[in-house]
N, C-alpha and C. Protein backbone atom coordinates (compact mmCIF):
# COMPACT_ATOMS: atom_id res chain seq x y z
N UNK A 1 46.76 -149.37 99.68
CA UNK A 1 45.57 -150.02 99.18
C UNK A 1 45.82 -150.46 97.73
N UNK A 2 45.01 -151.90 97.41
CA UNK A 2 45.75 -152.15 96.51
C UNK A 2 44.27 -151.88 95.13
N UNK A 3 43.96 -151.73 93.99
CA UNK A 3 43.18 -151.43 93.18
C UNK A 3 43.26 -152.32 91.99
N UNK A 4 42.19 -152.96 91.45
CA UNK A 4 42.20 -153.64 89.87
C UNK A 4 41.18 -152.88 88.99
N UNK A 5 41.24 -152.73 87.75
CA UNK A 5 40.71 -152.61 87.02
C UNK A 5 40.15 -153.30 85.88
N UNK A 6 38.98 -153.80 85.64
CA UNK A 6 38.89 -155.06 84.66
C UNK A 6 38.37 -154.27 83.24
N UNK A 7 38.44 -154.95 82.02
CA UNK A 7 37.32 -154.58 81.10
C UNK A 7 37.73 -155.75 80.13
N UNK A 8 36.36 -155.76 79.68
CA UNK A 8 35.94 -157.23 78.42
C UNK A 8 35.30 -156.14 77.29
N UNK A 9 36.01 -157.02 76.33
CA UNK A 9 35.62 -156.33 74.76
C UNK A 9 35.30 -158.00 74.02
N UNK A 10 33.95 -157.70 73.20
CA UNK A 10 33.94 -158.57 72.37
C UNK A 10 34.45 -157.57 71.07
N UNK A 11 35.02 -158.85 69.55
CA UNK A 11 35.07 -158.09 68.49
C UNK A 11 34.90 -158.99 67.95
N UNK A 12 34.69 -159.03 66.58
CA UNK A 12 35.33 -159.89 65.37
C UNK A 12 35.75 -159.59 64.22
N UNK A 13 36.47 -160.16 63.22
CA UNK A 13 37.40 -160.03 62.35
C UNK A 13 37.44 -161.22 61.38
N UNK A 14 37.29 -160.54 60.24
CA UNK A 14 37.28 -161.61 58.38
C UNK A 14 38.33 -161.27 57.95
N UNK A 15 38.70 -162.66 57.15
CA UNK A 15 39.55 -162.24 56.19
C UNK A 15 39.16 -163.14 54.42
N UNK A 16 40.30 -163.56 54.07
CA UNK A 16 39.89 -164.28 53.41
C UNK A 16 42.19 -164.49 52.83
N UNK A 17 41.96 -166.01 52.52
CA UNK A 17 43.28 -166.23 52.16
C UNK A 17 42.91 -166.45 50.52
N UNK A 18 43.88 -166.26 50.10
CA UNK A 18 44.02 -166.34 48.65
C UNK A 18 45.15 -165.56 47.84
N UNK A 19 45.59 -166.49 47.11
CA UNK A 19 46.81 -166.44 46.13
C UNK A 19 46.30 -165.53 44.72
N UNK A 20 46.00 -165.02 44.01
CA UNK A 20 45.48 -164.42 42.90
C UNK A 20 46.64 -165.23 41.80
N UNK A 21 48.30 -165.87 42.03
CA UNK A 21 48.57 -166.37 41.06
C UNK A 21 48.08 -167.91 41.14
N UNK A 22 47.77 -168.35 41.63
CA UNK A 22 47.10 -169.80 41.82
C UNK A 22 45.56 -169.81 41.19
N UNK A 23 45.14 -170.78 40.31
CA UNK A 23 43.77 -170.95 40.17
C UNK A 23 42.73 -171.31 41.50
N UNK A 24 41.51 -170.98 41.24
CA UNK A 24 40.82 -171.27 42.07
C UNK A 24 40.19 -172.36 42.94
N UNK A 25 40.63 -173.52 42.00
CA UNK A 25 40.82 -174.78 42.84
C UNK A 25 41.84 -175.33 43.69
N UNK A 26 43.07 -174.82 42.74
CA UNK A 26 43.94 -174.59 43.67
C UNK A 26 43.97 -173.86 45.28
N UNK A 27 43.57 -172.37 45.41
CA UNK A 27 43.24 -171.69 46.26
C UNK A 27 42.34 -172.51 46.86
N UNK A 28 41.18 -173.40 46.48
CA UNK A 28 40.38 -174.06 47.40
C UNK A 28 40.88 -175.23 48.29
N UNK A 29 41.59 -175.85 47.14
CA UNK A 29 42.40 -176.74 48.43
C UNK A 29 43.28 -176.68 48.98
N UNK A 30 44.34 -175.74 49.07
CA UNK A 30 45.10 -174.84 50.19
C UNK A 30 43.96 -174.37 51.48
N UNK A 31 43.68 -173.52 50.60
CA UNK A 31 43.01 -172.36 51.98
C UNK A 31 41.60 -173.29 52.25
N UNK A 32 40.40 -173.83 51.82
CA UNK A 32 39.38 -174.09 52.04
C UNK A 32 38.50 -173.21 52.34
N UNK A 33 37.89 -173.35 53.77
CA UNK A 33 36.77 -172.09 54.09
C UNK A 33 37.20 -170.58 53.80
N UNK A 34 38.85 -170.60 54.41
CA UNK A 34 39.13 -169.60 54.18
C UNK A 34 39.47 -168.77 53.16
N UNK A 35 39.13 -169.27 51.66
CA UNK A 35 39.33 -168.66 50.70
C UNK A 35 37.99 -168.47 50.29
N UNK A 36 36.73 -168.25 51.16
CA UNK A 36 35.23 -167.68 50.48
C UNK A 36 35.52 -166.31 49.99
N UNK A 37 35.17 -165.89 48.74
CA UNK A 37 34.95 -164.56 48.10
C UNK A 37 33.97 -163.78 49.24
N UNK A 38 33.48 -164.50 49.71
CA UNK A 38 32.83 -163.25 50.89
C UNK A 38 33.41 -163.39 52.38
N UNK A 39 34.57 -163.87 52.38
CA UNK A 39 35.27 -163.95 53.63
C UNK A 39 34.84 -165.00 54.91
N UNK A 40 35.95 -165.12 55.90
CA UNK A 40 35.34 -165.91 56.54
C UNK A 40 35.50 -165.17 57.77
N UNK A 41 35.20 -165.45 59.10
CA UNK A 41 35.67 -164.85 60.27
C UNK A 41 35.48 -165.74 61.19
N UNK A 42 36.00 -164.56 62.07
CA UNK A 42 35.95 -165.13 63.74
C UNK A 42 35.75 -164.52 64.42
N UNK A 43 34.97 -164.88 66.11
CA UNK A 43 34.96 -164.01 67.19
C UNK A 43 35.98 -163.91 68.18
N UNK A 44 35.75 -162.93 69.14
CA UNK A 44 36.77 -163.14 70.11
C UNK A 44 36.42 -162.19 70.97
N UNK A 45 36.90 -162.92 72.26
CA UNK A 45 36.30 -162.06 73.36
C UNK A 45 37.99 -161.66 74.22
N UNK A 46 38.10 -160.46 74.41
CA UNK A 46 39.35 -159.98 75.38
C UNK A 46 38.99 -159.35 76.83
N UNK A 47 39.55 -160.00 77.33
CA UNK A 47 39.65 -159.74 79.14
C UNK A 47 41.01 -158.92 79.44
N UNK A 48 40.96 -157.75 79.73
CA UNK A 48 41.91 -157.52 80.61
C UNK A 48 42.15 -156.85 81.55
N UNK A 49 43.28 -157.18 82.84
CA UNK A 49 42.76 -156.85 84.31
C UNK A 49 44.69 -155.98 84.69
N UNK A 50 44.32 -154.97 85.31
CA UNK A 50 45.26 -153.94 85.59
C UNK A 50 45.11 -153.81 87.34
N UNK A 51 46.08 -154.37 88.38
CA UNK A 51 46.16 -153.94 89.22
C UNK A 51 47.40 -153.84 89.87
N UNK A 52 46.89 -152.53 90.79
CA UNK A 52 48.27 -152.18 91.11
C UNK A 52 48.12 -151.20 92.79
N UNK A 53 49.10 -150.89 93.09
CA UNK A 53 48.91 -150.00 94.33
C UNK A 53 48.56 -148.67 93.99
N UNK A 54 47.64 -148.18 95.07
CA UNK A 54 47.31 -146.64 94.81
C UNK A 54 48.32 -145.93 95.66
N UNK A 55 48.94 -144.77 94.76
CA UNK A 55 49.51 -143.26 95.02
C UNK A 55 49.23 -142.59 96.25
N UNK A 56 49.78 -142.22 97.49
CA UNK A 56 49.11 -141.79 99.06
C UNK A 56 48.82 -140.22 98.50
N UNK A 57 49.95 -139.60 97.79
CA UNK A 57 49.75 -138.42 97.21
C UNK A 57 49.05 -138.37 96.35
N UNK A 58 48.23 -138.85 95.40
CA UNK A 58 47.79 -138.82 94.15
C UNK A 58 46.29 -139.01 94.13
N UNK A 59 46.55 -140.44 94.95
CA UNK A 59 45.27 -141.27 94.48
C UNK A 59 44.92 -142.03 93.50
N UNK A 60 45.78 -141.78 92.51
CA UNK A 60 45.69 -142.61 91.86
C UNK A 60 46.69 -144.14 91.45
C-alpha cells in the first residue's frame, strides 16, 4: 500500500539591504524598496508532499 503525506506552511520574512559604507542615496539607488529602515518583506507559502510504500512489518 502506497501512503502520502502533505503539509502547507505559510511564513514570511524582512530584510533590508544596505551598505553602511555607502551614503544613503547611494544605498537608495542600488537597493530601492529594499533598503527601508523599517525593512521590507515577503510572503511565502510551502507545500510539501512525502510518499512512499508502507512497511508489512511496521506499518509504517
Amino acid at each position: 500500500m502506497r501512503v502520502s503525506v502533505y503539509r502547507k506552511a505559510h511564513f514570511n520574512a524582512a530584510h533590508r539591504l544596505h551598505n553602511p559604507s555607502w551614503s544613503e542615496e547611494m544605498n537608495q539607488e542600488v537597493f530601492g524598496l529594499c533598503n527601508s529602515p523599517n525593512y521590507h518583506g515577503h510572503n511565502y507559502e510551502l507545500e510539501v508532499k512525502v510518499s512512499g510504500e508502507v512497511n508489512p512489518e511496521t506499518g509504517f
